[in-house]
PDB file of N, CA and C in Angstrom:
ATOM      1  N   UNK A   1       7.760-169.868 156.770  1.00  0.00           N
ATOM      2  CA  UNK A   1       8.593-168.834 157.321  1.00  0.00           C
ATOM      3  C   UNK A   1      10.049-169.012 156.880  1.00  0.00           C
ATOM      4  N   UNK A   2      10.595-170.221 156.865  1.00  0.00           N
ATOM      5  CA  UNK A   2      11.676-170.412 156.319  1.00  0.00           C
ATOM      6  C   UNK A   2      12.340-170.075 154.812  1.00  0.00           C
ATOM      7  N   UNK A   3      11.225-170.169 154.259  1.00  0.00           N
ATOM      8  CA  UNK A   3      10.950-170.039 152.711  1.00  0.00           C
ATOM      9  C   UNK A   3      11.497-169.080 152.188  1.00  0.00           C
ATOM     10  N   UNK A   4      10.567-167.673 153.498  1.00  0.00           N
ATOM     11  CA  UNK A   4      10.361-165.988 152.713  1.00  0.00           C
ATOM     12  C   UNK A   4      12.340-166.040 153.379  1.00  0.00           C
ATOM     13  N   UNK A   5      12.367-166.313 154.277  1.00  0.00           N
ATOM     14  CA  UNK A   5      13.736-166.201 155.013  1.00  0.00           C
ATOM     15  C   UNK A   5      14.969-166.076 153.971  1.00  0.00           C
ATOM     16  N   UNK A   6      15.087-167.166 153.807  1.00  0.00           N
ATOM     17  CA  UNK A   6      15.653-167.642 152.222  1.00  0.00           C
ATOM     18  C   UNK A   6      15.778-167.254 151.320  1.00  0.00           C
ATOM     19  N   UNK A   7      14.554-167.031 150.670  1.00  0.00           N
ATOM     20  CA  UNK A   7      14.195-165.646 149.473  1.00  0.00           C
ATOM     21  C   UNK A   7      15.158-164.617 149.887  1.00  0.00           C
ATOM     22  N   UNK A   8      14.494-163.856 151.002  1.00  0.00           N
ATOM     23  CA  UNK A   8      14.970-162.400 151.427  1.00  0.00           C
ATOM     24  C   UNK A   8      16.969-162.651 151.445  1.00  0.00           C
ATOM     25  N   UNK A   9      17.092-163.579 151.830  1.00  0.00           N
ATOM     26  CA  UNK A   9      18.953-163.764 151.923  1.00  0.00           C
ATOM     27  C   UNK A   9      19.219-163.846 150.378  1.00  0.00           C
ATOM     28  N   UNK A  10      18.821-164.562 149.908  1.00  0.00           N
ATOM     29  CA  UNK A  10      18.948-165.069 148.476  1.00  0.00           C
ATOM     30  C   UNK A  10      19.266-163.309 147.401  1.00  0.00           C
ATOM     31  N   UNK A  11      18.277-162.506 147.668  1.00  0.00           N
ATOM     32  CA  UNK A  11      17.827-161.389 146.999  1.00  0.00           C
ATOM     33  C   UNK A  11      18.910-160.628 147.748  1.00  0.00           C
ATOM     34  N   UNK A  12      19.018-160.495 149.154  1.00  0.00           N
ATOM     35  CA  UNK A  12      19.932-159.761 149.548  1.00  0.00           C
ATOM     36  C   UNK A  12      21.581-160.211 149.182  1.00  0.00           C
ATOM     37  N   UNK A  13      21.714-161.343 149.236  1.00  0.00           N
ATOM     38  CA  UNK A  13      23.081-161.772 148.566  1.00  0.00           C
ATOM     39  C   UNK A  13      23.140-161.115 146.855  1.00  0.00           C
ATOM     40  N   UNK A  14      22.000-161.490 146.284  1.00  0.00           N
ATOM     41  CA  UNK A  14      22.143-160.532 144.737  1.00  0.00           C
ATOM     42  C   UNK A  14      22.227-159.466 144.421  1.00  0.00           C
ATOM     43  N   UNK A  15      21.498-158.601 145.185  1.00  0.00           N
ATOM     44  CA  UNK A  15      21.442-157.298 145.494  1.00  0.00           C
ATOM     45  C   UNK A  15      23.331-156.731 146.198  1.00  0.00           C
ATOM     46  N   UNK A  16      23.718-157.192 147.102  1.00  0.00           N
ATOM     47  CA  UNK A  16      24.942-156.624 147.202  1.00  0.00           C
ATOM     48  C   UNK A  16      26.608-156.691 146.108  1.00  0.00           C
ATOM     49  N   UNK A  17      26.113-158.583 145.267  1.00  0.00           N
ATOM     50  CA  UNK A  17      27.022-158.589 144.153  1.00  0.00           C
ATOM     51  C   UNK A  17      27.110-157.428 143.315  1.00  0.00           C
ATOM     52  N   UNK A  18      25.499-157.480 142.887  1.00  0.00           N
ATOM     53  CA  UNK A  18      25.609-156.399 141.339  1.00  0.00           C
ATOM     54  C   UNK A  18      26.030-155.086 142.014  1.00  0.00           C
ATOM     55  N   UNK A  19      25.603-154.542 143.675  1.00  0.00           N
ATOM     56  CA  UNK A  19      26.008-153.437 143.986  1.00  0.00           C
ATOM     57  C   UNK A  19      27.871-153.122 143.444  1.00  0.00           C
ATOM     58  N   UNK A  20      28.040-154.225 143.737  1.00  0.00           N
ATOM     59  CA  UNK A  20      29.549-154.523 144.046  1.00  0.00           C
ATOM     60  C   UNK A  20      29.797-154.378 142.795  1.00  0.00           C
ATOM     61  N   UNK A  21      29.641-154.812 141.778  1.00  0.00           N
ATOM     62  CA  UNK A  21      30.027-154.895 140.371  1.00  0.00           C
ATOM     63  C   UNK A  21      29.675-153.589 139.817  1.00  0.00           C
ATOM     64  N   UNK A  22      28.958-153.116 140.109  1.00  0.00           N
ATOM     65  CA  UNK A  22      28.569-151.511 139.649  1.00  0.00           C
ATOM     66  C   UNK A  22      29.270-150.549 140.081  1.00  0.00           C
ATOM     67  N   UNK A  23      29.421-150.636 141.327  1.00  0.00           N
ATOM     68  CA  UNK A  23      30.934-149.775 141.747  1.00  0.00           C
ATOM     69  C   UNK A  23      32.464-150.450 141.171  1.00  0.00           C
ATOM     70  N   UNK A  24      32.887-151.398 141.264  1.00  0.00           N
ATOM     71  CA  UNK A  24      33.796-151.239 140.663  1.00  0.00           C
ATOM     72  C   UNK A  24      34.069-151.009 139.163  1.00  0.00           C
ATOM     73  N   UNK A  25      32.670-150.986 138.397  1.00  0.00           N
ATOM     74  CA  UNK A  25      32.991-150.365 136.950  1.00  0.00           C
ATOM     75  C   UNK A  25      33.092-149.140 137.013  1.00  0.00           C
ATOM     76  N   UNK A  26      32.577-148.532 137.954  1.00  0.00           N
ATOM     77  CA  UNK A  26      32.554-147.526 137.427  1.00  0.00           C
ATOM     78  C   UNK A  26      33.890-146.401 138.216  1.00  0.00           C
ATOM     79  N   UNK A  27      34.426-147.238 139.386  1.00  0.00           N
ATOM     80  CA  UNK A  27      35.772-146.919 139.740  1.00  0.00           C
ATOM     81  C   UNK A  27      37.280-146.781 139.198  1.00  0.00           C
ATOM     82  N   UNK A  28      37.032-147.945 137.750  1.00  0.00           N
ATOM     83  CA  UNK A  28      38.153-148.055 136.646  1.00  0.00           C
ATOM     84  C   UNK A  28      38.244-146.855 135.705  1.00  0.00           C
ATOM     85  N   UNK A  29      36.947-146.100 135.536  1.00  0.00           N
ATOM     86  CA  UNK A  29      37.131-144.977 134.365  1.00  0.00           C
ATOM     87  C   UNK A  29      37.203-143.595 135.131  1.00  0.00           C
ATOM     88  N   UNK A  30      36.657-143.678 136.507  1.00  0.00           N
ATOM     89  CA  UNK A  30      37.136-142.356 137.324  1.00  0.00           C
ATOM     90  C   UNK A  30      38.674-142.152 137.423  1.00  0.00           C
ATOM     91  N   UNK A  31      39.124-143.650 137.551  1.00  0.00           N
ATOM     92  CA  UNK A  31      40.562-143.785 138.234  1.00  0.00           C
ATOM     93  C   UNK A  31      41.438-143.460 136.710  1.00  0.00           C
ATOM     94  N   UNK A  32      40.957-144.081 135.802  1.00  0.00           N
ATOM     95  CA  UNK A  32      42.084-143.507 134.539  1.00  0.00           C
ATOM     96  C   UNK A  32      41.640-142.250 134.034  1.00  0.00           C
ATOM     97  N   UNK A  33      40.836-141.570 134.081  1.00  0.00           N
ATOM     98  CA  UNK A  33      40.205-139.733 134.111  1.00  0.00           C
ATOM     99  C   UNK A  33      41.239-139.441 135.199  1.00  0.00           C
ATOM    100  N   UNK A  34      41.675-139.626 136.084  1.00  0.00           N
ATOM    101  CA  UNK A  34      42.053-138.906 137.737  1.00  0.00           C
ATOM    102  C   UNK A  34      43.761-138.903 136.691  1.00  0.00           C
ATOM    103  N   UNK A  35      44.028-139.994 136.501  1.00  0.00           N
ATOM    104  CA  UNK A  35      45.511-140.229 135.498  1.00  0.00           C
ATOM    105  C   UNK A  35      45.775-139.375 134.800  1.00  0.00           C
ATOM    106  N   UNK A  36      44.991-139.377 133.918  1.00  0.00           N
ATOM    107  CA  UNK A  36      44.718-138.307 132.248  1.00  0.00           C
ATOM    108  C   UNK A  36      45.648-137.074 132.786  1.00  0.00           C
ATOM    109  N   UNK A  37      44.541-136.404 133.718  1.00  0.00           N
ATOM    110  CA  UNK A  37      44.405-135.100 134.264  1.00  0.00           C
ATOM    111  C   UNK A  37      45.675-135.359 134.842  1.00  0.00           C
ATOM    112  N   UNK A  38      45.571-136.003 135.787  1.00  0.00           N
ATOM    113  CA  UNK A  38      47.620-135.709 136.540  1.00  0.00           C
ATOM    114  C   UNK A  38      48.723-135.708 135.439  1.00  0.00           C
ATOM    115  N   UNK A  39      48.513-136.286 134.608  1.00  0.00           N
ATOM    116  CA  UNK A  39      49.731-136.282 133.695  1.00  0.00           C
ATOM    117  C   UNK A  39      49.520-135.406 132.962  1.00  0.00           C
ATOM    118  N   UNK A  40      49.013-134.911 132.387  1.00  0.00           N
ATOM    119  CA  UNK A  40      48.414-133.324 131.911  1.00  0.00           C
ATOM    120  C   UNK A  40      48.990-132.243 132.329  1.00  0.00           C
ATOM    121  N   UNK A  41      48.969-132.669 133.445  1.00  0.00           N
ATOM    122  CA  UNK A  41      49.360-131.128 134.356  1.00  0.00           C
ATOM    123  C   UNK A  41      50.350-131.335 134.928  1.00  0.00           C
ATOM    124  N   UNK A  42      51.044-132.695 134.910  1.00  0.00           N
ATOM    125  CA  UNK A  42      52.205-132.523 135.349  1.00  0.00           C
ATOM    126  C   UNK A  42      53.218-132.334 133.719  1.00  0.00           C
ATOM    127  N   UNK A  43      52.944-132.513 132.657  1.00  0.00           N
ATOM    128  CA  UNK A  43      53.296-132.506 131.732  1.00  0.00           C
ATOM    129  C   UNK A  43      53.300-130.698 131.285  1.00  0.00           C
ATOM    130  N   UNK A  44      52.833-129.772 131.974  1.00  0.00           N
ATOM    131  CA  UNK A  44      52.931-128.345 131.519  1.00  0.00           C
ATOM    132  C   UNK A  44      51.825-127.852 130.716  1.00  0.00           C
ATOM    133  N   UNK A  45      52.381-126.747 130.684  1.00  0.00           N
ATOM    134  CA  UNK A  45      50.950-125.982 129.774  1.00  0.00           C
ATOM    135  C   UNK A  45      50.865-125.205 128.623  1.00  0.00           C
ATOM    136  N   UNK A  46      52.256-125.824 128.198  1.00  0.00           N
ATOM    137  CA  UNK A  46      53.223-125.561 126.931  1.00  0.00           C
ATOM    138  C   UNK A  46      52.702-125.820 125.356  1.00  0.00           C
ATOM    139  N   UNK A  47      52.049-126.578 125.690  1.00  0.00           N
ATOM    140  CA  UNK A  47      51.057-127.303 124.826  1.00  0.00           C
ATOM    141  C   UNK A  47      51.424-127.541 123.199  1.00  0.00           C
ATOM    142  N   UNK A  48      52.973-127.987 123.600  1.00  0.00           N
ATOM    143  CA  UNK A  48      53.834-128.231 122.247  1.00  0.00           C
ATOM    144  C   UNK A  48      54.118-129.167 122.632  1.00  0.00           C
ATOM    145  N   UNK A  49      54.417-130.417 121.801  1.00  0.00           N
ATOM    146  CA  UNK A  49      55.491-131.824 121.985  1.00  0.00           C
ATOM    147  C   UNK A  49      54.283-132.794 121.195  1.00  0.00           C
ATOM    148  N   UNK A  50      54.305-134.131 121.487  1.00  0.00           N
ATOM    149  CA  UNK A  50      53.553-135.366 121.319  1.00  0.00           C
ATOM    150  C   UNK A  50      52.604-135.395 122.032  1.00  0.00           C
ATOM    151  N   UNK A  51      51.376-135.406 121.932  1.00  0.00           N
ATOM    152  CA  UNK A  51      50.435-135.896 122.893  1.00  0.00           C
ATOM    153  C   UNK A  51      49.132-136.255 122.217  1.00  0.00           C
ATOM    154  N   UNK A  52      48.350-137.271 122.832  1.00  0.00           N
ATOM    155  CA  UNK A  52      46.819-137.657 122.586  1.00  0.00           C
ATOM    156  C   UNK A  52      45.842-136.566 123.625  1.00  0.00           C
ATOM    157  N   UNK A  53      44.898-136.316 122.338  1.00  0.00           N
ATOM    158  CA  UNK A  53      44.193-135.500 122.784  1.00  0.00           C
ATOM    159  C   UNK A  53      42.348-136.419 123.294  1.00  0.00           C
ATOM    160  N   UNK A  54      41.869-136.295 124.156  1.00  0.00           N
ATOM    161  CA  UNK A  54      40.923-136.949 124.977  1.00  0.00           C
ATOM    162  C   UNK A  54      40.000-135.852 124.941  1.00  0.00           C
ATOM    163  N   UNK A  55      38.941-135.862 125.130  1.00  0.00           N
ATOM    164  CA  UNK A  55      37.915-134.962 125.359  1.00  0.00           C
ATOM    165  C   UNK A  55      36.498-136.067 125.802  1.00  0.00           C
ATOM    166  N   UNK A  56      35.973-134.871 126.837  1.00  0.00           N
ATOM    167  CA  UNK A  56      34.808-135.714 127.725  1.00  0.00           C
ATOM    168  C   UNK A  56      33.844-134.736 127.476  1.00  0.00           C
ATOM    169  N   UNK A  57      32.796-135.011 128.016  1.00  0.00           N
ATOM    170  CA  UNK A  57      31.423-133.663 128.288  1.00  0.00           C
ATOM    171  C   UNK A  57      31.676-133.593 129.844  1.00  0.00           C
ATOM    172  N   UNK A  58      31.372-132.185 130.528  1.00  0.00           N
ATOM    173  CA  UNK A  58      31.542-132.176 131.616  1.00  0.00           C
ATOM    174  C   UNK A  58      30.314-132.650 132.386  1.00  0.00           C
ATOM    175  N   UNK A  59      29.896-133.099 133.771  1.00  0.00           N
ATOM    176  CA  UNK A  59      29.143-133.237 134.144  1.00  0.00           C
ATOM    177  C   UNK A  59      27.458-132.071 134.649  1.00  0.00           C
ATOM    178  N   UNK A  60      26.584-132.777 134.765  1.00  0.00           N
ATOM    179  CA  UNK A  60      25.986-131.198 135.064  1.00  0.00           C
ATOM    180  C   UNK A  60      25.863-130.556 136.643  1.00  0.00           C
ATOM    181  N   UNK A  61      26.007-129.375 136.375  1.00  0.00           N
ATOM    182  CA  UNK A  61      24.873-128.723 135.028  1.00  0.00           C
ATOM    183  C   UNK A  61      25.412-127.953 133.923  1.00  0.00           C
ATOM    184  N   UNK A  62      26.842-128.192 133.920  1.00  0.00           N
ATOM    185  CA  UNK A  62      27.456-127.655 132.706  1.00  0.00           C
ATOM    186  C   UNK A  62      27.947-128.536 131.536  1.00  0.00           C
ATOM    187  N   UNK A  63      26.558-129.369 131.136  1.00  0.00           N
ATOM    188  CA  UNK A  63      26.993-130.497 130.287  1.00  0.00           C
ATOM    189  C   UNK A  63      27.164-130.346 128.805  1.00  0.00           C
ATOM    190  N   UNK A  64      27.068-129.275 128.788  1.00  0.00           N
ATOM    191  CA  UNK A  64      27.307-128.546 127.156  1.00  0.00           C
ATOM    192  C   UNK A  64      28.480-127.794 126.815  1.00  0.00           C
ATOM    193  N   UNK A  65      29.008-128.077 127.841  1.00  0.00           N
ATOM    194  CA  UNK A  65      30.694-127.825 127.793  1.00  0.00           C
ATOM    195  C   UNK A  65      31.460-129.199 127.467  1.00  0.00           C
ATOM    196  N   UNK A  66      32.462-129.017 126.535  1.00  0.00           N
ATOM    197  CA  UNK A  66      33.307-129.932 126.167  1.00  0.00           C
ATOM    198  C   UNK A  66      34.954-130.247 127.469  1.00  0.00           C
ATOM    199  N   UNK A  67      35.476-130.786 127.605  1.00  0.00           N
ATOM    200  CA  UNK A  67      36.878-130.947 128.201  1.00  0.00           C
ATOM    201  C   UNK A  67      37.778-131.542 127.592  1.00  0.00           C
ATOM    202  N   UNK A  68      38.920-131.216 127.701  1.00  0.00           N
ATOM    203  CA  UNK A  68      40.250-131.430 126.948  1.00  0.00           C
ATOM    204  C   UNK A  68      41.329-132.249 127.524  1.00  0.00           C
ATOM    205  N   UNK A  69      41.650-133.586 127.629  1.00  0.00           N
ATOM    206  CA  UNK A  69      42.606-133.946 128.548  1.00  0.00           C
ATOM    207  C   UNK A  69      43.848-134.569 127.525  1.00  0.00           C
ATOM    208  N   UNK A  70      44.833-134.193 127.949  1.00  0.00           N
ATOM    209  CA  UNK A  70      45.829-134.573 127.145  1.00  0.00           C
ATOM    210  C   UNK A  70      46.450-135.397 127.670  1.00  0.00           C
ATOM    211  N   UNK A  71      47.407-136.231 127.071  1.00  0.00           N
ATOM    212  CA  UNK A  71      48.295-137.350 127.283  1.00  0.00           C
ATOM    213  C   UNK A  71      49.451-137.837 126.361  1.00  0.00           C
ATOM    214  N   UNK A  72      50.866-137.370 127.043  1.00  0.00           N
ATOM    215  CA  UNK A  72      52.368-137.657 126.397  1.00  0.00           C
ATOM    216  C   UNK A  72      51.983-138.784 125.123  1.00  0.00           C
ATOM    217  N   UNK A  73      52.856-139.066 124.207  1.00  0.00           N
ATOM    218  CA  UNK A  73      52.721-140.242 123.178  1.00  0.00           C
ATOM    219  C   UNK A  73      52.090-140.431 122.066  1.00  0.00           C
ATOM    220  N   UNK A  74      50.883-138.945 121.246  1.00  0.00           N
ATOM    221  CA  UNK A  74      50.463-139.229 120.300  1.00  0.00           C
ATOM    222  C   UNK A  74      51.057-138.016 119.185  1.00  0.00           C
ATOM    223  N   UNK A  75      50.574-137.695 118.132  1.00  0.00           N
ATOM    224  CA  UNK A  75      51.334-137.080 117.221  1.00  0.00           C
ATOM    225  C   UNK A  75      50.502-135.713 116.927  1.00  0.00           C
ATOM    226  N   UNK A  76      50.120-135.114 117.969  1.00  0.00           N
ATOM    227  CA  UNK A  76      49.466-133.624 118.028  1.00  0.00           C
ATOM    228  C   UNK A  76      49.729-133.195 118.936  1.00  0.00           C
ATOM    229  N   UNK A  77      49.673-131.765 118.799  1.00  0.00           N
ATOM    230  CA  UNK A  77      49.320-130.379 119.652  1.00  0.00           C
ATOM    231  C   UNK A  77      47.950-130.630 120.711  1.00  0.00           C
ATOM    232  N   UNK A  78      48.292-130.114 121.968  1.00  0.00           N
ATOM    233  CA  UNK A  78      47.114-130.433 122.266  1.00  0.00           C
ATOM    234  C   UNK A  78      46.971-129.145 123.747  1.00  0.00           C
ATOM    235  N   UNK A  79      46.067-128.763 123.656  1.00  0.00           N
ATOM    236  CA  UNK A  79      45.554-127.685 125.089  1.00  0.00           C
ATOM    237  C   UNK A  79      44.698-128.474 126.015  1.00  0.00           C
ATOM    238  N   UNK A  80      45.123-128.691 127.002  1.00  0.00           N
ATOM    239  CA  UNK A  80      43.991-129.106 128.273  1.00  0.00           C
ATOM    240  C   UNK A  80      43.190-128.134 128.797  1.00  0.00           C
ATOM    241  N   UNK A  81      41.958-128.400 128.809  1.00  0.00           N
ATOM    242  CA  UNK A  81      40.976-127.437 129.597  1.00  0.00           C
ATOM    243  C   UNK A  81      40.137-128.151 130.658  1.00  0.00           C
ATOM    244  N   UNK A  82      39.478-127.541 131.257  1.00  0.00           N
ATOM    245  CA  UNK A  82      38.869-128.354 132.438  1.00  0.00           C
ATOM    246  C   UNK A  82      37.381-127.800 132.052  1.00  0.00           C
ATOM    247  N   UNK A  83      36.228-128.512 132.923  1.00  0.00           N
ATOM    248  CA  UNK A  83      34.942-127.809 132.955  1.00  0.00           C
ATOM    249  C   UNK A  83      34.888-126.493 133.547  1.00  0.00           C
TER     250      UNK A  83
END
């Protein structure tokens, strides 16, 4: 009885790391996407000056749409679009 006890903690301690590690990967690329987009739009819609141009696929069910996110500092023209 002690054994399965053990096991079951053992598995449940592993089970909540990788949970843990899986959310925070995947919290770092939402959080610099959330960036992109704010500076984008706080940057205007002028769509003249310096900027890096980014592009994603949108999620579905409109995954055959492209997106446009721009960002101050590279050496193009660039239009932001959303999904």
């Amino acid at each position: 009885m002690k054994n399965k006890i053990r096991f079951m903690l053992v598995i449940t301690i592993v089970m909540v790391v990788a949970g843990y590690n899986v959310y925070k990967s995947q919290g770092v690329s939402v959080a610099e996407l959330i960036l992109a987009n704010y500076e984008a739009i706080a940057g205007g819609e002028s769509g003249t000056g310096n900027y890096t141009r980014y592009t994603f696929q949108c999620p579905p069910p409109i995954q055959y749409k492209t997106a446009v996110s721009c960002m101050s500092g590279g050496r193009e023209e660039c239009y932001p679009s959303d999904c």
